[in-house]
Protein backbone atom coordinates (compact mmCIF):
# COMPACT_ATOMS: atom_id res chain seq x y z
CA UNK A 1 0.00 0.00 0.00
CA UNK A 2 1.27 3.48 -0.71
CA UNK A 3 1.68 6.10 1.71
CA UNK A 4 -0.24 8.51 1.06
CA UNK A 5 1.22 10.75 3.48
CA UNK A 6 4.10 11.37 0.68
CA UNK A 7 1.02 13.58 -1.69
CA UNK A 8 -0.53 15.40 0.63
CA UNK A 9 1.82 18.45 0.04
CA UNK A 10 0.66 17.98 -3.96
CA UNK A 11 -3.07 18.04 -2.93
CA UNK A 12 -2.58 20.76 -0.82
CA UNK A 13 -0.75 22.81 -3.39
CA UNK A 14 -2.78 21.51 -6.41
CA UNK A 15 -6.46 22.62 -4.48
CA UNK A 16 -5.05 26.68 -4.44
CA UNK A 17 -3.94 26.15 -7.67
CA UNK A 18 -7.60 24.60 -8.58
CA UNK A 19 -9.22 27.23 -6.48
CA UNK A 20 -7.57 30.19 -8.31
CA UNK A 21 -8.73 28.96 -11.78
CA UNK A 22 -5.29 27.78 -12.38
CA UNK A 23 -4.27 24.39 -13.99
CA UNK A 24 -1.96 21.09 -12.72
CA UNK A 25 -0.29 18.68 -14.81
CA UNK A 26 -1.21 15.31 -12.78
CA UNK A 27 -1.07 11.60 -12.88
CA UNK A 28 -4.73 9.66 -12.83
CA UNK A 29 -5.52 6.12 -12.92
CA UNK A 30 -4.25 6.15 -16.87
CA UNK A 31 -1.62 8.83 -18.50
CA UNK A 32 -0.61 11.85 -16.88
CA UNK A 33 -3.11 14.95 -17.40
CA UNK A 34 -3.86 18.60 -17.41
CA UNK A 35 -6.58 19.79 -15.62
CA UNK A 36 -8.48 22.33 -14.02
CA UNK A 37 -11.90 22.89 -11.77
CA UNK A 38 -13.80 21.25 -14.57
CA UNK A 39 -16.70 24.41 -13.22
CA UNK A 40 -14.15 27.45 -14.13
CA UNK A 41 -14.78 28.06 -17.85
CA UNK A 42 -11.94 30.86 -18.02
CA UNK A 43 -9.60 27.81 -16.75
CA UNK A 44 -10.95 25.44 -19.54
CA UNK A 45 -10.14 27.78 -21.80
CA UNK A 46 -6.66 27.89 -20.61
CA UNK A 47 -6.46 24.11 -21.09
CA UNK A 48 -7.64 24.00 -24.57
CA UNK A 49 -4.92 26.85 -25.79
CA UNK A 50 -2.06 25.21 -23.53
CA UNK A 51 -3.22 21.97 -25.86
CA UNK A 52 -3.78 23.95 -28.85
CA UNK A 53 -7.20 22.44 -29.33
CA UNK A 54 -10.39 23.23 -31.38
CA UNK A 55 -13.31 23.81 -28.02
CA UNK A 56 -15.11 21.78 -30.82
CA UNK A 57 -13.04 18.51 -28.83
CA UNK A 58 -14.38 17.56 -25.54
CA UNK A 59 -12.77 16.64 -22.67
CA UNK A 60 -13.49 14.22 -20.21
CA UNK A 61 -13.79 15.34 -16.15
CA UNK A 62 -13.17 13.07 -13.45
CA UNK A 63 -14.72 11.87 -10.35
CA UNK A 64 -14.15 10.34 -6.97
CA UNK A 65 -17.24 8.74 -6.49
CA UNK A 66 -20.30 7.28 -8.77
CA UNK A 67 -22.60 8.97 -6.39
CA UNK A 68 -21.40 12.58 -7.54
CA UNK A 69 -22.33 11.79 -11.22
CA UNK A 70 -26.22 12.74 -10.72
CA UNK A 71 -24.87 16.01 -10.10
CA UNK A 72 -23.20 17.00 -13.47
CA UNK A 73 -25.80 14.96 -15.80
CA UNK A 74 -29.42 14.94 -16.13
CA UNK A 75 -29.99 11.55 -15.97
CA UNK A 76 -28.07 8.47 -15.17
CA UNK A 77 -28.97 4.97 -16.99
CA UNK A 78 -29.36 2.65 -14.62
CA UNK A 79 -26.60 0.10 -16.53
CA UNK A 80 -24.01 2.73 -15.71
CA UNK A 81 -23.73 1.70 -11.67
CA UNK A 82 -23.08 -2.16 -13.40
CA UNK A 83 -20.45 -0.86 -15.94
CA UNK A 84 -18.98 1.21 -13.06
CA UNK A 85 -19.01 -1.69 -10.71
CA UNK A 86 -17.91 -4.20 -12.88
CA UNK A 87 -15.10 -2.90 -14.77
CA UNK A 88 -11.45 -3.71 -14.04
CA UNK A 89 -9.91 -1.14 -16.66
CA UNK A 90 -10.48 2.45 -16.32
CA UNK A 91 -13.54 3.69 -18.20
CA UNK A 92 -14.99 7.09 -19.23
CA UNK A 93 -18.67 6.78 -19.88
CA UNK A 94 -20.30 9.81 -22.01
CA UNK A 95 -23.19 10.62 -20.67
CA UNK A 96 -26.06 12.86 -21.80
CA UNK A 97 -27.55 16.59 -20.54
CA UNK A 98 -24.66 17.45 -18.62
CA UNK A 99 -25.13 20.39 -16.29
CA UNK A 100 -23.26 21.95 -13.65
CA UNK A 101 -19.97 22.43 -15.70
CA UNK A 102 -18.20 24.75 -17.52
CA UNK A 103 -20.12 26.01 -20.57
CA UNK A 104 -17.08 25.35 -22.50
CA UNK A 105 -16.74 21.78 -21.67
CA UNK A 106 -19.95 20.88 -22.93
CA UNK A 107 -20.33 20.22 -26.67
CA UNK A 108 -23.04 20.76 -28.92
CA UNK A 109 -24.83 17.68 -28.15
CA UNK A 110 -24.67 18.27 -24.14
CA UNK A 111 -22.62 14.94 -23.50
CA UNK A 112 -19.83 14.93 -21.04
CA UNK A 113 -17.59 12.15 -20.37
CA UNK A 114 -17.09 10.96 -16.68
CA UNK A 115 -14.95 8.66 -15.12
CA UNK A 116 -14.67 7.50 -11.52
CA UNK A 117 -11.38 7.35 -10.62
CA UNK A 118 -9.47 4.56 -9.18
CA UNK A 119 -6.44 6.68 -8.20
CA UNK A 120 -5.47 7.00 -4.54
CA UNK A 121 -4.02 10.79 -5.23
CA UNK A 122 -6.93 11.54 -7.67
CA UNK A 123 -9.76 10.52 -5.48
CA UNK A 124 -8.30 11.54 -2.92
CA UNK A 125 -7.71 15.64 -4.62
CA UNK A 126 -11.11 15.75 -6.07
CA UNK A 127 -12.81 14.52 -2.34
CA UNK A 128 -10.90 17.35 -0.65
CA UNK A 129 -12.17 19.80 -3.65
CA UNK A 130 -15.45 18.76 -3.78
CA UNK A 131 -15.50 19.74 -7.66
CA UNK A 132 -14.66 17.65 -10.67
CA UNK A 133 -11.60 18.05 -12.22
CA UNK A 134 -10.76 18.25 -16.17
CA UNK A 135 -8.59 15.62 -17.58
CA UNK A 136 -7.61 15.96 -21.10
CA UNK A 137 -3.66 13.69 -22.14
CA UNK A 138 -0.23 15.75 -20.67
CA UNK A 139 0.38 16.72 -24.97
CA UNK A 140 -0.30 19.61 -27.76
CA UNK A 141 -3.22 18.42 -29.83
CA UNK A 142 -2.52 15.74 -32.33
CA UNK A 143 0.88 14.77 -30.52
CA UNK A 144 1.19 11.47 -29.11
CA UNK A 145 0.20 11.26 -25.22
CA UNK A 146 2.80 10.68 -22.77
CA UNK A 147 3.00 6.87 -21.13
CA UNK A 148 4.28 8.09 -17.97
CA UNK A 149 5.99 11.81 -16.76
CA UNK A 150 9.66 11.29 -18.66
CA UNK A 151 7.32 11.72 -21.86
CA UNK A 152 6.09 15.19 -20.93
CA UNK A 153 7.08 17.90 -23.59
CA UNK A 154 8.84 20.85 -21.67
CA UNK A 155 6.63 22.83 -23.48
CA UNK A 156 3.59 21.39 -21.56
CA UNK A 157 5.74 21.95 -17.91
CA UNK A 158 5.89 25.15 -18.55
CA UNK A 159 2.58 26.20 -19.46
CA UNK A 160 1.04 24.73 -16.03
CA UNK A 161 0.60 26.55 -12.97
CA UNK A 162 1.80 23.34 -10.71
CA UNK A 163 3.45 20.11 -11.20
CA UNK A 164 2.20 17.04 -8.87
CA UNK A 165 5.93 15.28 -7.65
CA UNK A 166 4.00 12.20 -6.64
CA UNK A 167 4.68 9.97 -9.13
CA UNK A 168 7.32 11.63 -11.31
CA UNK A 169 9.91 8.58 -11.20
CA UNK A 170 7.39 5.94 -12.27
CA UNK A 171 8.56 4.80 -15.28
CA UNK A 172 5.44 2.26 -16.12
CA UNK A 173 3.36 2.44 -19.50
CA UNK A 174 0.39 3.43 -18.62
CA UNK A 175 -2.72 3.48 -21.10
CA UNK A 176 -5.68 5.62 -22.10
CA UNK A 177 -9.14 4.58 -20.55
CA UNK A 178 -11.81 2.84 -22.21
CA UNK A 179 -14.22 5.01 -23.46
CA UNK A 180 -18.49 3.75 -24.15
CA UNK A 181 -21.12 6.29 -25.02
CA UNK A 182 -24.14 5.81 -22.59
CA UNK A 183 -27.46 6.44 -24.93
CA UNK A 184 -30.40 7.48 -23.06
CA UNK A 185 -32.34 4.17 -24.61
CA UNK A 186 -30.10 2.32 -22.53
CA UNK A 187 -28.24 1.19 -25.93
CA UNK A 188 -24.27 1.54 -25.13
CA UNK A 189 -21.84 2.58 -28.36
CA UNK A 190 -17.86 1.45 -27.59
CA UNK A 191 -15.77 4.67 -28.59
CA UNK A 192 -12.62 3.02 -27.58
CA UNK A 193 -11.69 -0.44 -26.04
């Protein structure tokens, strides 16, 4: 088990970062991200120029708990909580009529993709700021995303407010969540496996 003393500095710092619209470069339960208070549509914004991204993309938010998710979307298929429950990978699930986010974050068709996040420092980060958090790949637009924090572009570093240390000198591959779009029908479409 890790010690989770070792992060709390990083949360600490990374919530007044949050808090001031600013924006972290973090690792989740797949590839290290950028994010920001997925609520703050000025800090959004900052994410899709440090990116270099079309707002015409979406981005995906992240949460510590299924029970948040009624929250930020209008309604919740029931066969989410077994996808959720079930799943040993990490999964975003697009949802539709999201609400209580960033204008900016929501695309034409009102879908926002969630995941519940298995990471110890994540959960623990978005449970202390009691907000979802963006979470769009550590990379310019169209560049290929970083497997762990030696594949960070310095260009990336330095366009971040803060830089989590927890987790710096793991060197594992880590992989991009599986991502299923959750029709209001009930009918589920696989975006990525």
């Amino acid at each position: 088990m890790e010690s989770t003393n070792n992060f709390v500095p990083d949360i600490n710092k990374s919530i007044e970062i949050l808090k001031q619209g600013g924006i972290i470069l973090y690792p989740t339960d797949t590839i290290w991200g950028i994010g920001c208070d997925a609520t703050n549509e000025n800090a959004v914004d900052k994410i899709y120029k440090i990116k270099q991204r079309s707002d015409q993309k979406s981005m995906l938010v992240l949460l510590d708990n299924p029970n948040k998710i009624s929250t930020y979307v209008q309604e919740m298929p029931e066969i989410a909580w077994d996808l959720i429950d079930l799943t040993e990978k990490p999964l975003t699930i697009i949802y539709s009529g999201a609400k209580n986010l960033a204008k900016n974050l929501i695309p034409s068709d009102e879908s926002i993709g969630i995941r519940i996040t298995k990471d110890t420092f994540t959960q623990k980060l978005i449970s202390k700021f009691g907000k979802p958090i963006v979470s769009t790949s550590a990379n310019i637009s169209g560049e290929a995303s970083p497997q762990n924090y030696s594949e960070i572009s310095e260009k990336i570093i330095n366009a971040v407010d803060y830089t989590i240390k927890w987790r710096q000198d793991d060197l594992s591959k880590a992989e991009p969540s599986g991502i299923i779009k959750l029709k209001s029908n009930g009918e589920i479409q696989i975006i990525r496996k």
